[in-house]
Protein backbone atom coordinates (compact mmCIF):
# COMPACT_ATOMS: atom_id res chain seq x y z
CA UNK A 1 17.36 53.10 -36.58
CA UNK A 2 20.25 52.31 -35.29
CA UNK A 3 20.19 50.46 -31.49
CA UNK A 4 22.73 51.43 -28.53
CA UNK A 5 22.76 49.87 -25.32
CA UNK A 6 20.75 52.45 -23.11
CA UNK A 7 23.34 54.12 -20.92
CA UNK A 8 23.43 52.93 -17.48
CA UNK A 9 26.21 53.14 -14.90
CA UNK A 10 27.77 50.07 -14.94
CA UNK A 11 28.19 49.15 -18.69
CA UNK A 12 30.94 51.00 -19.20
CA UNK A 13 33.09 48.14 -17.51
CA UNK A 14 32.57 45.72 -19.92
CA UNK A 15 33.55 47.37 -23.81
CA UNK A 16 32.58 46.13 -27.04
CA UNK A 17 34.25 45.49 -30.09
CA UNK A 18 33.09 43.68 -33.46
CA UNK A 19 29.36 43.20 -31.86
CA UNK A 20 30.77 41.37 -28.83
CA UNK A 21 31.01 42.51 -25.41
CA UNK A 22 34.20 41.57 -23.94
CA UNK A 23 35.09 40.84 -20.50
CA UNK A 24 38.26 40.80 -18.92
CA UNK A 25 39.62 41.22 -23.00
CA UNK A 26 38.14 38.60 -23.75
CA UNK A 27 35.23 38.12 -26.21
CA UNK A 28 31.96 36.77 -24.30
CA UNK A 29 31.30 34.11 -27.24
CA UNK A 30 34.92 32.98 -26.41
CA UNK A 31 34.28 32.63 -22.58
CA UNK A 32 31.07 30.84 -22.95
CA UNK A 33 32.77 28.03 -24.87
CA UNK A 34 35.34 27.50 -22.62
CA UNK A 35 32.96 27.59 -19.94
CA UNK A 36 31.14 24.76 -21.84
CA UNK A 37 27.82 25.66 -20.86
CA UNK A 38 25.29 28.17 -19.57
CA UNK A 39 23.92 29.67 -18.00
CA UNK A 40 26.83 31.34 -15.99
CA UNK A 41 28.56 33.88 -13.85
CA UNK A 42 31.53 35.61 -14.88
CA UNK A 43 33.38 37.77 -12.30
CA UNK A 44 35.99 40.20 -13.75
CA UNK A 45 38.94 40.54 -11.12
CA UNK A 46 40.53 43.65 -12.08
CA UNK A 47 37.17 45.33 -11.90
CA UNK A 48 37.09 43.93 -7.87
CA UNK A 49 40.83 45.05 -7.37
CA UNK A 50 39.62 48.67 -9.13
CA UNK A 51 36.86 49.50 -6.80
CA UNK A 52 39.59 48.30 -3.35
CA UNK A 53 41.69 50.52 -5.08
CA UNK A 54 38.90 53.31 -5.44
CA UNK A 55 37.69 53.13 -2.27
CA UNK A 56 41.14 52.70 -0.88
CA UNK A 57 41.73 56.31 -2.27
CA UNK A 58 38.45 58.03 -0.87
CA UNK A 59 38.54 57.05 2.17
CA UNK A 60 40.59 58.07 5.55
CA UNK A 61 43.38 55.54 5.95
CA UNK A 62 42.44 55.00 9.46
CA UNK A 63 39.54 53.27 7.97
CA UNK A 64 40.17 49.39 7.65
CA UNK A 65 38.45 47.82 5.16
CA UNK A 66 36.51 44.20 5.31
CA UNK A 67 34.83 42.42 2.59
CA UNK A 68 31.13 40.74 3.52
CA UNK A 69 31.09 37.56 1.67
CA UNK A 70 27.95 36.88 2.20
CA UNK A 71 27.43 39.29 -1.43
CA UNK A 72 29.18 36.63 -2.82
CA UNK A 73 30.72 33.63 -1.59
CA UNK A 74 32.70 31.90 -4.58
CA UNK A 75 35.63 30.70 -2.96
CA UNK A 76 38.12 31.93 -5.55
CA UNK A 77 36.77 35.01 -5.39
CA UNK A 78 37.41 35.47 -2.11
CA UNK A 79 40.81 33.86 -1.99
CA UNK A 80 41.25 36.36 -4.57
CA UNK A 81 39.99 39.52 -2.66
CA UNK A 82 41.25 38.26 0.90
CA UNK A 83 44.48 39.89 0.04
CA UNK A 84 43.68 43.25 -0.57
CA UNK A 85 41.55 43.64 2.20
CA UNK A 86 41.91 44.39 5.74
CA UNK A 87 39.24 41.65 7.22
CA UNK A 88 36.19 39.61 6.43
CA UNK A 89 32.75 39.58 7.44
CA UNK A 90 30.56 36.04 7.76
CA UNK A 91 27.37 35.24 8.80
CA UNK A 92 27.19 31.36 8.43
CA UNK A 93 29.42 28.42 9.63
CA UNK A 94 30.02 27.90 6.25
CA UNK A 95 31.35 30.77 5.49
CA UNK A 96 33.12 30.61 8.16
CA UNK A 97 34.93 28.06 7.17
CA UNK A 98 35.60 29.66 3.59
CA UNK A 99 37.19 32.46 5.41
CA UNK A 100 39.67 30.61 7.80
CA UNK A 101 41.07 29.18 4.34
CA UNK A 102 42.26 32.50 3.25
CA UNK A 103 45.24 34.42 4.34
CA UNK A 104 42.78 36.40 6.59
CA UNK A 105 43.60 35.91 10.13
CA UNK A 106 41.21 35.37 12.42
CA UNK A 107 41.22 38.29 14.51
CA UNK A 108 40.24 40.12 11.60
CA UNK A 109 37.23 38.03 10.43
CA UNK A 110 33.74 38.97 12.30
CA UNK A 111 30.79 36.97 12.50
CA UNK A 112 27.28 38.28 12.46
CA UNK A 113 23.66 37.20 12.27
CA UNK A 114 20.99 36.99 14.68
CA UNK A 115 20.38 33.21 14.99
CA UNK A 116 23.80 32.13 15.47
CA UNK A 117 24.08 28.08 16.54
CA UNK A 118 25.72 27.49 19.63
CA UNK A 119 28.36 24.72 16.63
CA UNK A 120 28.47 27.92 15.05
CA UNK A 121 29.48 29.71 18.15
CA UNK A 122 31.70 26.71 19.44
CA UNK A 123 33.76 26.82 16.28
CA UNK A 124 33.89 30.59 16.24
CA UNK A 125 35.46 30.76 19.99
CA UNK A 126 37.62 27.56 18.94
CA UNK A 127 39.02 29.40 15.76
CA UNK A 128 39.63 33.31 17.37
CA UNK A 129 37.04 34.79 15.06
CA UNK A 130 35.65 37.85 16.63
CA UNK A 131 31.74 37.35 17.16
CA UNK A 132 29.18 40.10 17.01
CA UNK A 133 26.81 39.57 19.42
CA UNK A 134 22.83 40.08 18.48
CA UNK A 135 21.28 39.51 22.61
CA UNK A 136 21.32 38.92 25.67
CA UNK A 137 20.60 35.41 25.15
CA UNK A 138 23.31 34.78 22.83
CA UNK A 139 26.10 36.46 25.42
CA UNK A 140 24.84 33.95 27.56
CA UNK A 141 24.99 30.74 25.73
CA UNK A 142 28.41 32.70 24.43
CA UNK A 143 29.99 32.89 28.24
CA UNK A 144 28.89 29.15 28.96
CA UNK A 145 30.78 28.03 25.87
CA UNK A 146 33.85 30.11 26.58
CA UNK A 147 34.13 28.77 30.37
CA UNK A 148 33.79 25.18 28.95
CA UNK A 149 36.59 25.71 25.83
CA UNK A 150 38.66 27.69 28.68
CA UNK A 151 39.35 30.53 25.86
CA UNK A 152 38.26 33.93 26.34
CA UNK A 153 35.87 34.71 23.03
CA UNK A 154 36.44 38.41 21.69
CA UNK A 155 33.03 39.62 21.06
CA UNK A 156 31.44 43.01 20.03
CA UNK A 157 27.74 44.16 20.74
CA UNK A 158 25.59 44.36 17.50
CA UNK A 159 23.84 47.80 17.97
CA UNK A 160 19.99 48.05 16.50
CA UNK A 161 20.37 52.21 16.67
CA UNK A 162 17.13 54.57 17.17
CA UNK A 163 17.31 55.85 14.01
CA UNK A 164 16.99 55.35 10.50
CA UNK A 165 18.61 56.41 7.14
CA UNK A 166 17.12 58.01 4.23
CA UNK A 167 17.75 56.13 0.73
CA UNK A 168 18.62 52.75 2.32
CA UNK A 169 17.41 50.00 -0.21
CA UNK A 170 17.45 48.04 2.87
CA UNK A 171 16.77 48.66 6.27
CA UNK A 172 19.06 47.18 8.98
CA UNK A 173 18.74 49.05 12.33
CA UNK A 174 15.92 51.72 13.78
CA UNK A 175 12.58 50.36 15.17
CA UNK A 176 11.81 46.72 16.24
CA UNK A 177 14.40 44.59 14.20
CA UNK A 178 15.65 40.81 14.69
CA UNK A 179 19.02 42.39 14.36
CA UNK A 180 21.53 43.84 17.16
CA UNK A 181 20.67 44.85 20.48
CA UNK A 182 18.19 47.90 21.36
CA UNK A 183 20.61 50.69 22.00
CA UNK A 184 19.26 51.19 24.97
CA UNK A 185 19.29 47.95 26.12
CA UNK A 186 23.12 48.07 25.32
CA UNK A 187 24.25 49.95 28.49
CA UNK A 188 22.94 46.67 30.56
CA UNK A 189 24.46 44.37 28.18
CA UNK A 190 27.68 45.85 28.78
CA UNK A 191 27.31 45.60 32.77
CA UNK A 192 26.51 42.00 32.73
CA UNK A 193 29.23 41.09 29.84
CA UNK A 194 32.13 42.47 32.60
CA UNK A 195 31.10 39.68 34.69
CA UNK A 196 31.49 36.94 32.39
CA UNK A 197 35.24 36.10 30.54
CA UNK A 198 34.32 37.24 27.33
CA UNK A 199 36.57 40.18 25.94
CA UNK A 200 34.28 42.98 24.79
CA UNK A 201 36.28 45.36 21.83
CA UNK A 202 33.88 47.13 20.98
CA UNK A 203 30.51 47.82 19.07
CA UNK A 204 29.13 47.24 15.63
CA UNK A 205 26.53 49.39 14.55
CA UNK A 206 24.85 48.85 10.75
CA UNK A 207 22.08 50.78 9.90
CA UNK A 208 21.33 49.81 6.33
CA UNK A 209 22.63 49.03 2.74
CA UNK A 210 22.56 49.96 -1.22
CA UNK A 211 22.50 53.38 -0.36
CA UNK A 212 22.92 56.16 -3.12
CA UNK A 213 23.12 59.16 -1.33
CA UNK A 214 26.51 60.42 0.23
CA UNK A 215 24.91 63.12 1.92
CA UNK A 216 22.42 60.19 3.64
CA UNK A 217 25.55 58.20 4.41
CA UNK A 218 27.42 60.72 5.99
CA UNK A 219 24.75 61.85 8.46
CA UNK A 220 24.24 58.27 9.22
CA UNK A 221 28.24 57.58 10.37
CA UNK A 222 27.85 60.69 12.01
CA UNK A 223 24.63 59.45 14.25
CA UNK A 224 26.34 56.36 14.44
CA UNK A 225 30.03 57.58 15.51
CA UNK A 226 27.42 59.61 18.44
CA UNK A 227 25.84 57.18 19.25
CA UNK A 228 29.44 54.52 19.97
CA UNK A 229 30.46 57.29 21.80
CA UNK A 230 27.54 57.62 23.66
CA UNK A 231 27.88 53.76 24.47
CA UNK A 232 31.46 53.83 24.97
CA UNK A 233 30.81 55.65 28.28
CA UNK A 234 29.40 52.76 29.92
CA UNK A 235 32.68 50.32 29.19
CA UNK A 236 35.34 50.25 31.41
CA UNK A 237 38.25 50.64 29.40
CA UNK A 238 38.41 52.20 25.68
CA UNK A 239 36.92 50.18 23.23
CA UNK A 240 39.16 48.77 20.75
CA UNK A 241 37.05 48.11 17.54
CA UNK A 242 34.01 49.96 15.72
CA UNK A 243 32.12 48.66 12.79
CA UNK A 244 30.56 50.96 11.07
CA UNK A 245 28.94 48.64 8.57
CA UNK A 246 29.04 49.85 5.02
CA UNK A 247 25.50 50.77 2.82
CA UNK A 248 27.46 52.14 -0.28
CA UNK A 249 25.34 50.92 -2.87
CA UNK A 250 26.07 50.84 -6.43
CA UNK A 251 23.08 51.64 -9.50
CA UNK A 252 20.63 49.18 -10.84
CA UNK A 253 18.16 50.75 -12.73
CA UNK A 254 18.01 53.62 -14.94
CA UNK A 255 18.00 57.28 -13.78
CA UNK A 256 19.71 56.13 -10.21
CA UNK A 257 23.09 57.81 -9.87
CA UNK A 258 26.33 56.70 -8.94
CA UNK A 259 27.07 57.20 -5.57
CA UNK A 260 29.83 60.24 -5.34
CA UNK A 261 32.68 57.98 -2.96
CA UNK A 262 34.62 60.89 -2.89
CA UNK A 263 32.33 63.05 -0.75
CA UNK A 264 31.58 59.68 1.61
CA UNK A 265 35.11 59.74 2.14
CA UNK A 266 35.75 63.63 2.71
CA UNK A 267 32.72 63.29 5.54
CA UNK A 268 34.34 60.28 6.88
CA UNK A 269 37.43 62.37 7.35
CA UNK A 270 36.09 64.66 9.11
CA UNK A 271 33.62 62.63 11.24
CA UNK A 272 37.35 61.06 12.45
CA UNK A 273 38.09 64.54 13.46
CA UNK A 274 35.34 65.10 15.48
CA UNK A 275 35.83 61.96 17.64
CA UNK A 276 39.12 62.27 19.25
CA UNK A 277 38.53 59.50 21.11
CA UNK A 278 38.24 56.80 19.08
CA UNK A 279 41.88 58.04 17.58
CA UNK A 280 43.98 54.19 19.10
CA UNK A 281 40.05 52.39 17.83
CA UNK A 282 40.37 50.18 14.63
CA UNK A 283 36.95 51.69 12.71
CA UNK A 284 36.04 49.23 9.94
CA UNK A 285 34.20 49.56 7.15
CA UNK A 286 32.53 46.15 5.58
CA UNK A 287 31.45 46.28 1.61
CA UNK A 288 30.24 43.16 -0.09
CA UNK A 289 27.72 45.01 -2.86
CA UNK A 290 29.95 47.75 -3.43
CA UNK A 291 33.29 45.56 -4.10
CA UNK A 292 31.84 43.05 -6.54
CA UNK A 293 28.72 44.13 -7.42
CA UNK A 294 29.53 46.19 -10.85
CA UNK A 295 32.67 43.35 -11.56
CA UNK A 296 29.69 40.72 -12.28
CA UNK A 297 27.78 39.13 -15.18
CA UNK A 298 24.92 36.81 -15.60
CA UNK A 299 24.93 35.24 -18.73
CA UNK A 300 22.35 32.67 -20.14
CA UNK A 301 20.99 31.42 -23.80
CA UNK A 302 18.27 31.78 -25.17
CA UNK A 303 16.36 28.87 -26.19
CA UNK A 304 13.07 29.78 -28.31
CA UNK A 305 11.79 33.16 -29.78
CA UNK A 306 7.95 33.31 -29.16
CA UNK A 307 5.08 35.61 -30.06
CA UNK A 308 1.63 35.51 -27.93
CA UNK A 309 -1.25 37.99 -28.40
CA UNK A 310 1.43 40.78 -29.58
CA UNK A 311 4.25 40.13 -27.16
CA UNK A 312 7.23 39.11 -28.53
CA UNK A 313 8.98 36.38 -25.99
CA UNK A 314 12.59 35.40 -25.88
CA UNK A 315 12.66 31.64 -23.32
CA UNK A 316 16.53 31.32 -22.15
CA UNK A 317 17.44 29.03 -19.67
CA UNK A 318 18.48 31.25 -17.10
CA UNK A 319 16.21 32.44 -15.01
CA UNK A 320 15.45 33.00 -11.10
CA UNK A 321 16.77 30.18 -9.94
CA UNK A 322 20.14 31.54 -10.73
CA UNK A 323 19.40 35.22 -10.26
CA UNK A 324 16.70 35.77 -8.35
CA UNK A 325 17.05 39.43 -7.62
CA UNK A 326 16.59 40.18 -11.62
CA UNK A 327 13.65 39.08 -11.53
CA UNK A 328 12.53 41.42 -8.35
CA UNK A 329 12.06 38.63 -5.93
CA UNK A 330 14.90 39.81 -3.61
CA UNK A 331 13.41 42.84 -1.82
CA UNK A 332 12.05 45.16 -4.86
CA UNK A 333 8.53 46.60 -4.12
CA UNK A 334 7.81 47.49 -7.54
CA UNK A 335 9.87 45.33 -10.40
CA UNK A 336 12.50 47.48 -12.39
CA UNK A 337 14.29 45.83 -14.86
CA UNK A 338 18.11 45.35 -14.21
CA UNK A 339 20.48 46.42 -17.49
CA UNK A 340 20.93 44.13 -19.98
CA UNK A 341 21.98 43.36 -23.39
CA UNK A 342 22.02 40.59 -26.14
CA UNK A 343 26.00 39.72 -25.62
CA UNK A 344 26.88 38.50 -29.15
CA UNK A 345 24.40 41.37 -30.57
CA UNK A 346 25.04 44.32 -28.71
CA UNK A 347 25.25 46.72 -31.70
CA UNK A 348 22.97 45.20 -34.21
CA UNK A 349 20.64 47.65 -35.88
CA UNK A 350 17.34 45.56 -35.89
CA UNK A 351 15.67 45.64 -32.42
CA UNK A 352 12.46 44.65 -30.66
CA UNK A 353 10.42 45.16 -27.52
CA UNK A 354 10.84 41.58 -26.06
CA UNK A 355 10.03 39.89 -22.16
CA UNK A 356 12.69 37.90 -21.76
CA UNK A 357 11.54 34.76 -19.50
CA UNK A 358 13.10 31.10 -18.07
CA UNK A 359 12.25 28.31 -18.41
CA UNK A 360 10.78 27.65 -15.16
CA UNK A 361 7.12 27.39 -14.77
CA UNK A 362 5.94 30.38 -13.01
CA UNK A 363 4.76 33.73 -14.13
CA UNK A 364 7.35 35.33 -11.59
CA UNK A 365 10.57 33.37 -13.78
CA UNK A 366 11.03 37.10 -15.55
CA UNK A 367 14.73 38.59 -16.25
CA UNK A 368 13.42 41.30 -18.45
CA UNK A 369 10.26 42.94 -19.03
CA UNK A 370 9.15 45.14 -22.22
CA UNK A 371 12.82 45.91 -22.81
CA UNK A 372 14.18 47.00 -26.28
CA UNK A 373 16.94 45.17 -27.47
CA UNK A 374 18.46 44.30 -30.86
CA UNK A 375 16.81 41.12 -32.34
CA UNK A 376 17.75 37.97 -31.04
CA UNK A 377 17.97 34.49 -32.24
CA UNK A 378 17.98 31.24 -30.49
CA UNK A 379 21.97 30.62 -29.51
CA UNK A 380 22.19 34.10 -28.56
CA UNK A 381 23.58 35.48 -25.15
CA UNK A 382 21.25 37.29 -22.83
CA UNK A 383 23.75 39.09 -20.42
CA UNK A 384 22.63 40.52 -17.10
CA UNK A 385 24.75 43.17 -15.79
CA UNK A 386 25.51 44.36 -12.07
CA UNK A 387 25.19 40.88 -11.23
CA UNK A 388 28.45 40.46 -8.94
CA UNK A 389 26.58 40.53 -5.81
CA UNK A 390 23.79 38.59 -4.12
CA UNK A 391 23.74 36.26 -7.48
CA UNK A 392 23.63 32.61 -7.25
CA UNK A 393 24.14 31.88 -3.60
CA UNK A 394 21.20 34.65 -3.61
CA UNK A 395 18.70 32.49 -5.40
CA UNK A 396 16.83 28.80 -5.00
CA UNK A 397 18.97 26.76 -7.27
CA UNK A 398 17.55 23.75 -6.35
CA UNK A 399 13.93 25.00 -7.76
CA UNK A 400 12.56 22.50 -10.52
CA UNK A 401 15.97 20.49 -10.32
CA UNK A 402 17.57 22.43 -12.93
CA UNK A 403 21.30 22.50 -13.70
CA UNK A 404 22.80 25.02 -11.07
CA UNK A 405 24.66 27.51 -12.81
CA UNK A 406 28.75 27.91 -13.44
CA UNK A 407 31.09 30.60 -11.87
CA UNK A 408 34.24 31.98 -13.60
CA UNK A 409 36.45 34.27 -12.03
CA UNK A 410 38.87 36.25 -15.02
C-alpha cells in the first residue's frame, strides 16, 4: 500500500518533489549539507512574510501589529520580521536588547513579564521602551527609578481580566494569576500612578493564547474592549494605547482546524465600531505563534533502527532538548503527537508503526509515538513540522551536554 503523509494543516507549506520535501525550493537533503550538521531548525521567510501579509489583509487597518519574540528569538529572524511589523513585544533584558538592534523604535517595543529586574527596568526607562506594568510593587520601584534617571518612563497597566476564554491552549488572565493587575485593583493603580512622573498610555489586557476558535476570540476582544473602556473611565485624559494581546493559534495535531482569520478580523471590525472612543487609541495586536509558527522545521537524523518486545524504534539525535514541546513537556495534558515525516522518504511505499526517540536518557526524550511512517534507515531525516515557534529557546539545551542545535533562516 502505498504511504501519504497524513493530511494535516500545515504540510502543505513545505511541497515535495522526487521523495524530498523541499523548503524554501530547496531540497531538505541539500540544506542539511550545507548546514553541516543536525539536528537543526530551518525557518522559511516567505512563509513569515505570507502570514504578515495574511493577517495584514483580515484585519482592520487601525489594528497595529507587533511580533512577540519571545516565540522565537533568532536574531535574524527578527531582523528579518522587524520590518514588516508595526512593534515588538519582549519579556527579558535580553531580548530587549535583540530588539533595540532592529529598525524597531523604541516607542513601539513593549516589555512584559511579571518579575521584571529593577537592571531590566533601569535599561527599559534608559532606552524609551514602553513597560507594561504587572503591580503595584513594580510601579513603585518603576517611579523611584524614573525620578533618579530624571526621564519620565511610558508605562501601561497589565490587566489580569475577570474572565476567561473558551479554547485557550493557555490561560493568561481570569482567576488568581502571577500575571497583570486584578482588574479591580486597576482603578487604584491608576489613582496612585497620577501622582508619580510616570506617563500612563494605556492598558494591556491578554487573556490567553493558541486559540482555534474565532467565535471564542471574538467574544474575548469584545469583553476585553468592555472592560478598557470600563477602566478608561478612571484616567484622566484618553488613553493612548491598548494591547489587546493576540491568542490566534495555529493546528498541531490532527482533527484541530485552522483557525478562520477572516471572521477574527470581520469581528474585530466591528468591535472598532462599537467603541467610538478608542477611535485617536493605537490598538495593537501581538502574534509570536501565529507569525512563525507554521514557517518552521525541526529536523534531526536518525541514528539506529531498533526492535524491543514488538516495537519498532527509530534513536535520532534530536530530541527534547531541542524541541521540547514535541515531546509534550511544554504544557500538553495528554501527549499528541506533532506532524511529522521521514524528509528524504516522504513518499516511499514501505512503511511502519515506529516511536521515534533521542538519544537522551529518559523515558520522556519522545518526538513521536506509534506513528506510521514510510521505513526509515539510519542517515535518514526525521522532520518535525509546526516547529517555528517556542522551539529551541523553548527547550533545556544544556540537558546531558549535548550539541545545541543549528538555526537557518531561508
Amino acid at each position: 500500500m502505498r504511504s501519504e503523509p497524513r493530511p494535516h494543516a500545515g504540510m502543505e507549506h513545505f511541497p515535495v518533489r522526487d521523495n524530498v520535501l523541499q523548503v524554501a525550493g530547496q531540497p531538505l537533503t541539500a540544506i542539511a549539507q550545507q548546514v553541516g550538521q543536525t539536528p537543526f531548525y530551518v525557518y522559511d521567510r516567505q512563509l513569515i512574510s505570507d502570514r504578515i501579509g495574511q493577517l495584514r489583509a483580515a484585519l482592520p487597518p487601525r489594528i497595529q501589529l507587533h511580533y512577540a519574540i519571545k516565540a522565537n528569538p533568532m536574531a535574524g529572524l527578527v531582523q528579518f520580521i522587524s520590518p514588516l511589523v508595526d512593534g515588538l513585544d519582549i519579556a527579558s533584558l535580553g531580548e530587549m536588547r535583540l530588539a533595540l538592534q532592529t529598525p524597531t523604535r523604541a516607542g513601539n517595543i513593549s516589555f512584559a513579564g511579571p518579575g521584571k529586574s529593577n537592571e531590566e527596568l533601569e535599561a527599559a526607562v534608559a532606552a524609551g521602551v514602553v513597560i507594561n506594568i504587572e503591580s503595584d510593587g513594580e510601579m513603585q520601584r518603576l517611579a523611584a527609578i524614573s525620578d533618579r534617571l530624571d526621564r519620565r518612563a511610558q508605562i501601561t497597566i497589565r490587566v489580569n481580566p475577570d474572565f476567561e476564554v473558551k479554547g485557550s491552549g493557555m490561560k493568561m488572565g481570569g482567576g488568581p494569576r502571577p500575571f497583570g493587575v486584578d482588574s479591580e485593583k486597576v482603578p487604584a493603580l491608576i489613582a496612585a500612578i497620577s501622582n508619580t512622573n510616570l506617563d500612563l498610555l494605556g492598558f494591556h489586557i491578554y487573556w490567553g493564547s493558541q486559540n482555534l476558535c474565532a467565535e471564542h476570540i471574538v467574544e474575548a476582544q469584545e469583553m476585553t474592549f468592555a472592560l478598557a473602556s470600563q477602566l478608561s473611565r478612571h484616567c484622566s485624559h484618553p488613553i493612548r494605547l491598548l494591547n489587546i494581546g493576540g491568542g490566534l493559534g495555529i493546528p498541531y495535531f490532527p482533527g484541530e482546524q485552522r483557525l478562520n482569520l477572516q471572521q477574527v478580523g470581520d469581528g474585530m471590525a466591528q468591535i472598532l465600531d462599537r467603541y467610538p472612543e478608542f477611535a485617536a487609541t493605537n490598538i495593537v495586536m501581538e502574534l509570536g505563534r501565529y507569525m512563525v509558527g507554521e514557517a518552521g522545521l525541526y529536523v534531526c537524523e536518525v541514528l539506529e533502527r531498533k526492535e524491543s518486545r514488538g516495537e519498532t524504534f527509530l534513536v535520532t539525535n534530536g530530541g527534547l532538548h531541542h524541541h521540547l514541546a514535541v515531546s509534550g513537556n511544554f504544557g500538553q495534558i495528554i501527549r499528541k503527537n506533532y506532524p511529522v515525516c521521514i524528509g528524504n522518504r516522504v513518499k516511499d511505499s514501505t512503511t511502519e508503526r515506529a516511536i521515534i526517540v533521542g538519544p537522551l536518557c529518559t523515558p520522556l526524550d519522545i518526538l513521536a509515538d506509534k506513528i506510521e511512517l514510510p521505513r526509515a534507515r539510519p542517515g535518514d531525516l526525521v522532520v518535525v513540522y509546526q516547529s517555528g515557534a517556542y522551539g529551541l529557546s523553548a527547550s533545556p539545551q544544556e540537558f546531558l551536554s549535548h550539541p545545541r542545535a543549528k538555526e537557518i533562516l531561508l
